[in-house]
N, C-alpha and C. Protein backbone atom coordinates (compact mmCIF):
# COMPACT_ATOMS: atom_id res chain seq x y z
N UNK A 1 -167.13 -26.22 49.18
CA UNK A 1 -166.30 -25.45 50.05
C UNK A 1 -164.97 -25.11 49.39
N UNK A 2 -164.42 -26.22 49.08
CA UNK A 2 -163.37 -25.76 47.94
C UNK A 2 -163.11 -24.63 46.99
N UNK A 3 -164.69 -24.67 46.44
CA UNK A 3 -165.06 -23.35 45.47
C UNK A 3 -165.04 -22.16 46.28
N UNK A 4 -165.29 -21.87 47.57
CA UNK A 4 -165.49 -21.04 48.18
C UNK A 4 -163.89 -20.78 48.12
N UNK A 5 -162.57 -21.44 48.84
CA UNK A 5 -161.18 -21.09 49.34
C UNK A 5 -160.76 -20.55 47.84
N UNK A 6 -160.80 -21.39 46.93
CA UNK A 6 -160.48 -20.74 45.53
C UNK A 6 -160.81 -19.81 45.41
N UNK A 7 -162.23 -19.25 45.60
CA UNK A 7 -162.75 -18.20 45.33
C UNK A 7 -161.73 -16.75 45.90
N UNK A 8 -161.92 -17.48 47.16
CA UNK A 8 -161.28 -16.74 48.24
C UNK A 8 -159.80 -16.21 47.90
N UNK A 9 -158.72 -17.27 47.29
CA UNK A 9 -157.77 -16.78 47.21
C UNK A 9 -157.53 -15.71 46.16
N UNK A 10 -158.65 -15.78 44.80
CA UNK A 10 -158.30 -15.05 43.94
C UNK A 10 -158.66 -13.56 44.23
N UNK A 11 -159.73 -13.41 44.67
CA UNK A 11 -161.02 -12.05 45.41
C UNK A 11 -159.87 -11.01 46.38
N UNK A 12 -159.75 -11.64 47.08
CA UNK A 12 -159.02 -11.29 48.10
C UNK A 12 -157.49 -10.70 47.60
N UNK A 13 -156.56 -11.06 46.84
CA UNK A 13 -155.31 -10.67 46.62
C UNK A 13 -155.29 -9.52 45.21
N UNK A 14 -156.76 -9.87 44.36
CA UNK A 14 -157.08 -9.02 43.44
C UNK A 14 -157.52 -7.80 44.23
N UNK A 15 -158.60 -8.05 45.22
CA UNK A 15 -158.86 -6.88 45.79
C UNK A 15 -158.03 -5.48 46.66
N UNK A 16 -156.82 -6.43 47.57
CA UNK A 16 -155.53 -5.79 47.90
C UNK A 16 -155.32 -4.91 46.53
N UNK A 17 -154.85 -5.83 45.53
CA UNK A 17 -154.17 -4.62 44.56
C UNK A 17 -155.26 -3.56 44.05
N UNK A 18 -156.84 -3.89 43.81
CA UNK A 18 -157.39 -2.83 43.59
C UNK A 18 -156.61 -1.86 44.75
N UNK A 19 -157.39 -2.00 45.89
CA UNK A 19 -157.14 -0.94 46.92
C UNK A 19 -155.91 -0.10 46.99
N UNK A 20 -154.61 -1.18 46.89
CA UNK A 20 -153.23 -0.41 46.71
C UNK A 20 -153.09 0.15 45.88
N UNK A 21 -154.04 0.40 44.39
CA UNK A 21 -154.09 1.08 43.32
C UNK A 21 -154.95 2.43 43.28
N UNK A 22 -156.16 2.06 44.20
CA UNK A 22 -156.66 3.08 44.68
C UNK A 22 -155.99 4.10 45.60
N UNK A 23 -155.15 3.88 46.62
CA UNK A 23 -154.50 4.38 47.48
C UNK A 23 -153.21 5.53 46.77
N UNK A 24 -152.65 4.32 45.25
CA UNK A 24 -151.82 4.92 45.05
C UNK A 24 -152.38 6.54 43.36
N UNK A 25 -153.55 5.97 43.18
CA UNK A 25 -154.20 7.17 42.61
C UNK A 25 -154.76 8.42 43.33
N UNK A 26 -155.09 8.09 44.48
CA UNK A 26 -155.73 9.41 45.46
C UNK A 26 -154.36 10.20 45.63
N UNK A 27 -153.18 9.55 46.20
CA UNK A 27 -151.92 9.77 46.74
C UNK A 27 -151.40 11.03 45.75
N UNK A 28 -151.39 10.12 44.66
CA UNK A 28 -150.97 11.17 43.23
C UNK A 28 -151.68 11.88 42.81
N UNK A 29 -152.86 12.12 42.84
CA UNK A 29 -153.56 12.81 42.65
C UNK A 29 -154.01 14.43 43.46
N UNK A 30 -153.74 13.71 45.15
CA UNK A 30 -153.57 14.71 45.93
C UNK A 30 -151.96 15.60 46.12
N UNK A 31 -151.21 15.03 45.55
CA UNK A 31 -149.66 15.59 45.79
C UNK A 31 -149.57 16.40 43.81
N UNK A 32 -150.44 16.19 43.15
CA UNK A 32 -150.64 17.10 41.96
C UNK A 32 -151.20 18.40 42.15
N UNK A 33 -152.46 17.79 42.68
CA UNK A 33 -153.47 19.14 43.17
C UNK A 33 -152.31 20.25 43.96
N UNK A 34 -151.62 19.90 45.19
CA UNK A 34 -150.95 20.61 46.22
C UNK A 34 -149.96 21.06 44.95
N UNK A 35 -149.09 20.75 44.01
CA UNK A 35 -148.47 21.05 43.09
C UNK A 35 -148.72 22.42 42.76
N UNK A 36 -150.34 21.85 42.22
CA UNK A 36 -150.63 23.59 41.55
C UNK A 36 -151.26 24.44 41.77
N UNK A 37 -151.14 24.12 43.39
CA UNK A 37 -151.54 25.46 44.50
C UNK A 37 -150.75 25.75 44.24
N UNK A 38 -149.31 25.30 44.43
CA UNK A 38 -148.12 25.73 44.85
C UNK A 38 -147.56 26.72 43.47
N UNK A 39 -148.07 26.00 42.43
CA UNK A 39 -147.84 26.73 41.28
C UNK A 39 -148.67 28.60 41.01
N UNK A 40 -149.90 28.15 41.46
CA UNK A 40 -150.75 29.04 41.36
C UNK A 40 -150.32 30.50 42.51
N UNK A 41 -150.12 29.97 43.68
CA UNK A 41 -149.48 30.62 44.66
C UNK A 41 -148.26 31.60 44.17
N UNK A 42 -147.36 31.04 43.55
CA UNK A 42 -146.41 31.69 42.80
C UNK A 42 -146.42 32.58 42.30
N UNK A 43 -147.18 32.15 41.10
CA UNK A 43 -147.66 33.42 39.68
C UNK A 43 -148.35 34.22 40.94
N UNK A 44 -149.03 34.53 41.36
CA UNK A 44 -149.68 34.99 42.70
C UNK A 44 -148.81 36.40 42.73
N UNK A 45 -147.79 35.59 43.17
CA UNK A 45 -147.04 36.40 44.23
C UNK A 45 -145.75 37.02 43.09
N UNK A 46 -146.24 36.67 41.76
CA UNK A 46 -145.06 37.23 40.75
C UNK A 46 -145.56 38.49 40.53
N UNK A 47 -146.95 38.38 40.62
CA UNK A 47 -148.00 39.83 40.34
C UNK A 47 -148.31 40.30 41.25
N UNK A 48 -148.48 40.41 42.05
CA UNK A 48 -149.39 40.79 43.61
C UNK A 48 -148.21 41.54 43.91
N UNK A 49 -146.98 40.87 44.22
CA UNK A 49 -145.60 41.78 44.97
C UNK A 49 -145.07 42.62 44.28
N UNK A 50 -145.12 42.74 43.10
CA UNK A 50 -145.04 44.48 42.32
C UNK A 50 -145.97 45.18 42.60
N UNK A 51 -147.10 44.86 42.86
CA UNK A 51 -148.43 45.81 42.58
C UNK A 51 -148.63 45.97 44.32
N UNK A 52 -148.32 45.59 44.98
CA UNK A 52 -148.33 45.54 46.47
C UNK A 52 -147.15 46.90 46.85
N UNK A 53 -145.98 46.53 46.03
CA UNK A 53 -145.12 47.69 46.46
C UNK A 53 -145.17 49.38 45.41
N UNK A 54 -146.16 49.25 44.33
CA UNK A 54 -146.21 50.24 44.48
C UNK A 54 -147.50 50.55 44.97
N UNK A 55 -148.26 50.45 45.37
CA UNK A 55 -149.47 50.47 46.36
C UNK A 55 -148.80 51.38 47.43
N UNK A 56 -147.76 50.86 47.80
CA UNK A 56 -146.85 51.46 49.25
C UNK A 56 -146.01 52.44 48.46
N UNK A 57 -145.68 52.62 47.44
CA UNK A 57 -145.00 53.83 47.15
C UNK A 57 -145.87 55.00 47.19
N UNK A 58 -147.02 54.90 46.68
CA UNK A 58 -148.06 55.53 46.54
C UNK A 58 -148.29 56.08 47.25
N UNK A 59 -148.32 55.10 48.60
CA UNK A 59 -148.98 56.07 49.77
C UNK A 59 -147.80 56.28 50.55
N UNK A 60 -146.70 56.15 50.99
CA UNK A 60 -145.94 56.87 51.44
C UNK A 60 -145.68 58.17 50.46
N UNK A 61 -145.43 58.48 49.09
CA UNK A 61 -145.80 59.79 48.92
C UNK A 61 -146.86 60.62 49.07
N UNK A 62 -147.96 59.98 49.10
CA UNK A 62 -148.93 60.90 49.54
C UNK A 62 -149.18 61.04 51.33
N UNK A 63 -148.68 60.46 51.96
CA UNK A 63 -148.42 60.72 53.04
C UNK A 63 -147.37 62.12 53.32
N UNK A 64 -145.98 61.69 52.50
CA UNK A 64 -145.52 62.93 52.37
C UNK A 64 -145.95 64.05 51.65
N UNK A 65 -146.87 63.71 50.85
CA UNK A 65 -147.48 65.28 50.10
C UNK A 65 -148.36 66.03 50.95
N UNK A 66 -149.15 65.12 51.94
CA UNK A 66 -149.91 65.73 52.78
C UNK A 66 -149.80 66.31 54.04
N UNK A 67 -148.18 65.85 54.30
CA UNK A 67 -147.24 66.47 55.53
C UNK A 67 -147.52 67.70 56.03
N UNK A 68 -147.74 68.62 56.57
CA UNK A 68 -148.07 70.16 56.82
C UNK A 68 -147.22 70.78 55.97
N UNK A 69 -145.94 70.49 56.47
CA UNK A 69 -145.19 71.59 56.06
C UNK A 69 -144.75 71.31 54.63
N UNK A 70 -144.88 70.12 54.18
CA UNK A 70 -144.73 69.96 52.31
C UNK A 70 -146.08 70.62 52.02
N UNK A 71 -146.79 70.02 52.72
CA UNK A 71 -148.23 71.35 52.03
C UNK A 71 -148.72 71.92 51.86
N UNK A 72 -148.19 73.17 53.00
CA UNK A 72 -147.97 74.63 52.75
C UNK A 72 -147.61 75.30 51.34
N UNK A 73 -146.03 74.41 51.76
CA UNK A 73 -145.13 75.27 51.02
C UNK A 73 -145.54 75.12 49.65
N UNK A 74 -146.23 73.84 49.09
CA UNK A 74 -147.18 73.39 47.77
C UNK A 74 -148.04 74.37 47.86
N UNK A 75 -148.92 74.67 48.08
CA UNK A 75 -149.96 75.29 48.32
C UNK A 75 -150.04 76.95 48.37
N UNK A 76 -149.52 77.38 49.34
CA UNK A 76 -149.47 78.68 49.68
C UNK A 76 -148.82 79.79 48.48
N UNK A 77 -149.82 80.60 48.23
CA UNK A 77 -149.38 81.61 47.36
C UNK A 77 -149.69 83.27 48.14
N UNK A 78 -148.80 84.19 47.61
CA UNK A 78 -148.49 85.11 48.55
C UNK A 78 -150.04 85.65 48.81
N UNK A 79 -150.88 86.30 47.57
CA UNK A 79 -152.17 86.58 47.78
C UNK A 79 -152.84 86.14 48.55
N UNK A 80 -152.79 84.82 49.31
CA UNK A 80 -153.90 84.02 49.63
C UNK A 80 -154.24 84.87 51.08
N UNK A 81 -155.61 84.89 51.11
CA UNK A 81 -155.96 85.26 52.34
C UNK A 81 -155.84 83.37 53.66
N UNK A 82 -155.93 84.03 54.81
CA UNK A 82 -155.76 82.65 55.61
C UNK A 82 -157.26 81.52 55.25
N UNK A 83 -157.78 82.55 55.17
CA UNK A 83 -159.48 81.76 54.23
C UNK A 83 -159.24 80.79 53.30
N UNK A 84 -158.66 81.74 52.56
CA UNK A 84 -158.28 80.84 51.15
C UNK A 84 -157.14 80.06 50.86
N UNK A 85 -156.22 79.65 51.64
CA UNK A 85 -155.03 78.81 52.18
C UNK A 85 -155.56 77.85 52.66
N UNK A 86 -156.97 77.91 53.36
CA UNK A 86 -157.15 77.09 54.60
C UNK A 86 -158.22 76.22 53.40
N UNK A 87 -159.24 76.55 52.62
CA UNK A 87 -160.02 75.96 51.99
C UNK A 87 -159.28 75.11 50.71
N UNK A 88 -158.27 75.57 50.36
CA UNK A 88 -157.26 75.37 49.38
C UNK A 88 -156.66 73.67 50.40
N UNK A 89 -155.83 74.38 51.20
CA UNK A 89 -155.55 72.68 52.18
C UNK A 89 -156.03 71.68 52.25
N UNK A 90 -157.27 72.49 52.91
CA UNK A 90 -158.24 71.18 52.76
C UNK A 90 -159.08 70.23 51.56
N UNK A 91 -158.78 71.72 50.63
CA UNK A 91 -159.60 70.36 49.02
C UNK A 91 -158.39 69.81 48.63
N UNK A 92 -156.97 69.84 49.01
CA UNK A 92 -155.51 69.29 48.36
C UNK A 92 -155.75 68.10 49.04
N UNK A 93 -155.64 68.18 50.36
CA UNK A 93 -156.23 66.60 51.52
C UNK A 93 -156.92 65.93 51.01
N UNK A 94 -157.95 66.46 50.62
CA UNK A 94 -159.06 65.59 50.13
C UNK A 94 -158.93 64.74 48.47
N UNK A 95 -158.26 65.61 47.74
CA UNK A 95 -158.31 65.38 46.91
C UNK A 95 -156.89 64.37 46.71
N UNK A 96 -156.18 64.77 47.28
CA UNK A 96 -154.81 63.19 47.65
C UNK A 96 -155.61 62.32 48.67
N UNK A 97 -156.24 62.20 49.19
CA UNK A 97 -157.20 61.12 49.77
C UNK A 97 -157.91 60.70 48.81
N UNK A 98 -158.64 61.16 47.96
CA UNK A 98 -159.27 60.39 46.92
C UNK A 98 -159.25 59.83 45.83
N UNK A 99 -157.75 60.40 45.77
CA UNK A 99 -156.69 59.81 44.49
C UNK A 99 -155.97 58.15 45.12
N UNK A 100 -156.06 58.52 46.16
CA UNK A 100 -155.01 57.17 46.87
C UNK A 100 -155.98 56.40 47.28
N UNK A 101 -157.33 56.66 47.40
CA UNK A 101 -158.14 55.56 48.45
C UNK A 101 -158.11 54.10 47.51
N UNK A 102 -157.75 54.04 46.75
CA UNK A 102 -158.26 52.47 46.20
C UNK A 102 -156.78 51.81 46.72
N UNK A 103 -155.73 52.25 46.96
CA UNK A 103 -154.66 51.69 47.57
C UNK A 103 -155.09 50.99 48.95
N UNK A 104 -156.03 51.00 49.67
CA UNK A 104 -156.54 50.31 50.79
C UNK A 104 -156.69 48.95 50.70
N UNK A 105 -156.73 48.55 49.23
CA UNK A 105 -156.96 47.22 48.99
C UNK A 105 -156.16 46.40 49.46
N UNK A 106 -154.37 46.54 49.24
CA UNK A 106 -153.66 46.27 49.15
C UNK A 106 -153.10 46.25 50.83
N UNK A 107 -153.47 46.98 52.01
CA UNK A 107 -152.81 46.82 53.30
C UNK A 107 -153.73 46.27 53.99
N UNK A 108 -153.66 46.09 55.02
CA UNK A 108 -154.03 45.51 56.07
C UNK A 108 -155.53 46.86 56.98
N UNK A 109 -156.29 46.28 57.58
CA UNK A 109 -157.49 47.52 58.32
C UNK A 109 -156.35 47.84 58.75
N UNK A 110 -155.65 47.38 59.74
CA UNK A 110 -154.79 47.97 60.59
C UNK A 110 -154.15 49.73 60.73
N UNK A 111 -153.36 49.34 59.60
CA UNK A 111 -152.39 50.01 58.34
C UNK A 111 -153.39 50.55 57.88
N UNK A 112 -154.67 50.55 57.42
CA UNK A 112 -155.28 51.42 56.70
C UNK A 112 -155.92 52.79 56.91
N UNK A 113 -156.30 52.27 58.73
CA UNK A 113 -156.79 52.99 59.64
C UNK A 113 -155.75 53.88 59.85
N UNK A 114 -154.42 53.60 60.42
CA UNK A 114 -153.41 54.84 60.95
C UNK A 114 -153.09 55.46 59.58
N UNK A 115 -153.46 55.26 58.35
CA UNK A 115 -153.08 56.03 57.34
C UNK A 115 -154.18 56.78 57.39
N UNK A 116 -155.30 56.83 57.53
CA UNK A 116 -156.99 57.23 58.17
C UNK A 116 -156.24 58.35 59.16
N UNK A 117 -156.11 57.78 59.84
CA UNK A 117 -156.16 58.61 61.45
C UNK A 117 -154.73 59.86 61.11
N UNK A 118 -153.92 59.46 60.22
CA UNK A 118 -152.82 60.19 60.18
C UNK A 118 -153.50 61.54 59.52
N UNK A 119 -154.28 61.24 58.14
CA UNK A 119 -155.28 62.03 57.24
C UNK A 119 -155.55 63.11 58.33
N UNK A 120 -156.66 62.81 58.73
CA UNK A 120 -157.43 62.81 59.85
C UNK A 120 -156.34 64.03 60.83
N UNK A 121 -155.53 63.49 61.37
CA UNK A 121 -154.92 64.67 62.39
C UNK A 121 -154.06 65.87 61.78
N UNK A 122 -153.80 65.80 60.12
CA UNK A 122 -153.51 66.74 59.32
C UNK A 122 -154.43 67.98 59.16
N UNK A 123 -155.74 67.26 59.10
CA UNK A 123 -157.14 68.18 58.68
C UNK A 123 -157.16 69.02 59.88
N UNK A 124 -157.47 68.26 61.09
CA UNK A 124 -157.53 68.62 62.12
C UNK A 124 -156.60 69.81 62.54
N UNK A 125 -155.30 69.32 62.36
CA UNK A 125 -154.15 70.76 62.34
C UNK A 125 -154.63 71.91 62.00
N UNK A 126 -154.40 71.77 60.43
CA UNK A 126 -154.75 72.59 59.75
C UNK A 126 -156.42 73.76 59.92
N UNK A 127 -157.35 72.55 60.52
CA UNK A 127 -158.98 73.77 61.47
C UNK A 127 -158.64 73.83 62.88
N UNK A 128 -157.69 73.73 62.74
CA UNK A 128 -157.37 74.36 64.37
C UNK A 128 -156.18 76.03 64.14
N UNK A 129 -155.28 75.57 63.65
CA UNK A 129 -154.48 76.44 63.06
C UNK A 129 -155.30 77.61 62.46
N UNK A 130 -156.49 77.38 61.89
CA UNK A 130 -157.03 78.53 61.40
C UNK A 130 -158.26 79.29 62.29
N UNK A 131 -158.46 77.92 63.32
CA UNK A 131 -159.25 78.63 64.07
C UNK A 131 -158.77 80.15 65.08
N UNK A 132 -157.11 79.45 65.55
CA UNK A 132 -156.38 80.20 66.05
C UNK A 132 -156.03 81.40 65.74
N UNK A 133 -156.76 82.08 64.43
CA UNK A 133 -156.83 83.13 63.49
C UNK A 133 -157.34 84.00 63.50
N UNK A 134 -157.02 85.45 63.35
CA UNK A 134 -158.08 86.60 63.01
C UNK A 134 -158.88 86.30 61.91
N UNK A 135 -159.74 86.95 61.53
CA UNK A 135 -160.46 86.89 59.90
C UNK A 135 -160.13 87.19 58.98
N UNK A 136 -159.10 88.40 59.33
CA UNK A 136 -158.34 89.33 58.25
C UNK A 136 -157.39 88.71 58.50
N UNK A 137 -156.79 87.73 58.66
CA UNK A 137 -155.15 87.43 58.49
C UNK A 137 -155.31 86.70 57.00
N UNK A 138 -153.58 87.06 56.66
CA UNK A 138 -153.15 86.36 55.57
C UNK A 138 -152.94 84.78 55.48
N UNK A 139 -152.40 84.58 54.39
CA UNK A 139 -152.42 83.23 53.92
C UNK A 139 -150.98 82.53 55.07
N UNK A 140 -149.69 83.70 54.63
CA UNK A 140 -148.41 83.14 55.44
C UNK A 140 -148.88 83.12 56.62
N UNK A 141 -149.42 83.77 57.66
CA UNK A 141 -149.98 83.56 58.64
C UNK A 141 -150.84 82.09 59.36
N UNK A 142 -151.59 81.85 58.29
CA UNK A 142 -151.87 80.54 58.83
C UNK A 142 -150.67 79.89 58.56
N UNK A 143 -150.04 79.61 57.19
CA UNK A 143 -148.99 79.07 57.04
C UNK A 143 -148.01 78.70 58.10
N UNK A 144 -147.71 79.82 58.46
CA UNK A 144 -146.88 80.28 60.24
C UNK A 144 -147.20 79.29 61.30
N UNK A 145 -149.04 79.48 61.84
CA UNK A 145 -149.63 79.18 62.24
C UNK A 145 -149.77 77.37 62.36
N UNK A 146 -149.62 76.80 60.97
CA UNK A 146 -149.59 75.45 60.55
C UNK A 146 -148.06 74.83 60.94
N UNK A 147 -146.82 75.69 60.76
CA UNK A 147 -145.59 75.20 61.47
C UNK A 147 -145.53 75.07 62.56
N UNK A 148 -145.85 75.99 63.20
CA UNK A 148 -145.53 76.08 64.67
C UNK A 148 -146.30 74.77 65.14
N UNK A 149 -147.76 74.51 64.84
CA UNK A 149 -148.36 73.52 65.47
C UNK A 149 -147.65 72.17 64.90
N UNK A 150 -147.31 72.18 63.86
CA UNK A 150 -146.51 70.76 63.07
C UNK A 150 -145.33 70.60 64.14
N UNK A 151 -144.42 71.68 64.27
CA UNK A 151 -143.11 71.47 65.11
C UNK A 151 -143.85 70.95 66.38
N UNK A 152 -145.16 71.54 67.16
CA UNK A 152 -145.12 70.62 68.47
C UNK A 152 -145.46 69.62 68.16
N UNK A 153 -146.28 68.98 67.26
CA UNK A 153 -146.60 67.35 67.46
C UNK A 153 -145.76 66.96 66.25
N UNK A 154 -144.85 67.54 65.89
CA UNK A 154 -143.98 66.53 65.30
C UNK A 154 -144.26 65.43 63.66
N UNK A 155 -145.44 65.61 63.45
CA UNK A 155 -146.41 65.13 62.28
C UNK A 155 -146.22 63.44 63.12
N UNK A 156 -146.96 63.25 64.55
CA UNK A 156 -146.74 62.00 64.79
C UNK A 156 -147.52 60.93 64.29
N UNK A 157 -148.81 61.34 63.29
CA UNK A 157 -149.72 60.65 62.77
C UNK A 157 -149.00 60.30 61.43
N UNK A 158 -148.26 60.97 60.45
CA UNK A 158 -147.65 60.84 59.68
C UNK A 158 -146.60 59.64 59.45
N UNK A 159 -145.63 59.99 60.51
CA UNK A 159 -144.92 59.13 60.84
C UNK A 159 -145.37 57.93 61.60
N UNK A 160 -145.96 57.34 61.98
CA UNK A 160 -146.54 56.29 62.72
C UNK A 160 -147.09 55.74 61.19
N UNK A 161 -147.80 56.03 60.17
CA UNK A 161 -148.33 55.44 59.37
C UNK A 161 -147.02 55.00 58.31
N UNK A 162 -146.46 56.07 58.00
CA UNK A 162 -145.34 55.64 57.39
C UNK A 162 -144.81 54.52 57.82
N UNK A 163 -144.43 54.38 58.69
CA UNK A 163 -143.85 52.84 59.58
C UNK A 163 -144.41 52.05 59.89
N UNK A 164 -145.78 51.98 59.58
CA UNK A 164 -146.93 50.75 59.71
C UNK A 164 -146.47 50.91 58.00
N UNK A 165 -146.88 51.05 57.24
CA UNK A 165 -147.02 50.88 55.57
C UNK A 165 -145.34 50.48 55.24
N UNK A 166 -144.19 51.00 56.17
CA UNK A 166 -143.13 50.35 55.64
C UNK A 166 -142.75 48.70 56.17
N UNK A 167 -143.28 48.97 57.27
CA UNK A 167 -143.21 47.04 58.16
C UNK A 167 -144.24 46.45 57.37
N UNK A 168 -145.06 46.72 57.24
CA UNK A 168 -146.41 45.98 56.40
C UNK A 168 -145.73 45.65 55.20
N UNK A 169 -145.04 46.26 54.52
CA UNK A 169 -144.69 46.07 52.70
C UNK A 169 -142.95 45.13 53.11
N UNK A 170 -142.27 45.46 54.04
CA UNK A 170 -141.05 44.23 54.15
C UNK A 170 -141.55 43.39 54.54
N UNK A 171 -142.64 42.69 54.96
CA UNK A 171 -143.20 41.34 55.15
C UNK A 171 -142.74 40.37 53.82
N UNK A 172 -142.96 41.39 53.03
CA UNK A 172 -142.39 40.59 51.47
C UNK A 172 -141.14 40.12 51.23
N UNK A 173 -140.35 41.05 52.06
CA UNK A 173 -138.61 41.29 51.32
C UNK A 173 -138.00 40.75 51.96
């Protein structure tokens, strides 16, 4: 029995310090790991937040390039019949939509959609504006045609995206 308490005292106080040694390797081990999240997180965000803001430069100019009335006045040449103003618009839309689409990566559906929907109610202007048209009208004519409808709605798709893509990108700042 003796052999047993001996036993006992050595087992037992060796084993504490295993355990407190164990305790104190997980401990350190887990407050390293969290380290170089924290590290990793960083570099992260040393690269990501340049490339995030021009992502948003990007598309707030092409938001403004695709404005009506910046894209007229781009666009429109005196010759143009309203035909050919109007087909001209629409491959410029398209074609600044397809220059910018990989910038989606970078915002939110949210934000991606009202930059969508803003697209979207430009086009729309613009086949309505021409629907509103003789056959034989000129190019300034739709042109005309494309202000007047911009002044009533104000480019509110435009602006609404702009200010989703500018609150979205000061999340950073």
């Amino acid at each position: 029995m003796e052999f047993v308490t001996d036993l006992f005292k050595i087992v037992l106080p060796a084993g504490l310090v295993i355990y407190g040694m164990y305790l104190t390797v997980v401990s350190f081990l887990k407050k390293e790991r969290e380290n170089q999240l924290i590290q990793i997180k960083t570099k992260n965000s040393e690269l990501i937040i340049p490339v995030r803001l021009q992502a948003a430069e990007r598309i707030c100019l092409f938001l403004e390039r695709v404005t009506p009335n910046n894209l007229v006045r781009r666009i429109n040449q005196p010759d143009f019949s309203a035909k050919d103003l109007h087909g001209q618009l629409l491959f410029e839309i398209r074609e600044e939509f397809n220059h910018n689409l990989s910038q989606q990566v970078y915002f939110s559906d949210a934000t991606w959609q009202t930059v969508r929907s803003a697209v979207e109610s430009v086009v729309t202007m613009v086949n309505t504006a021409y629907q509103d048209l003789n056959e034989d009208a000129r190019g300034i004519d739709l042109g005309k045609r494309i202000f007047q409808k911009s002044l009533e709605h104000r480019n509110d798709g435009i602006q609404n995206a702009l200010s989703q893509v500018k609150s979205e990108i000061s999340i950073y700042f």
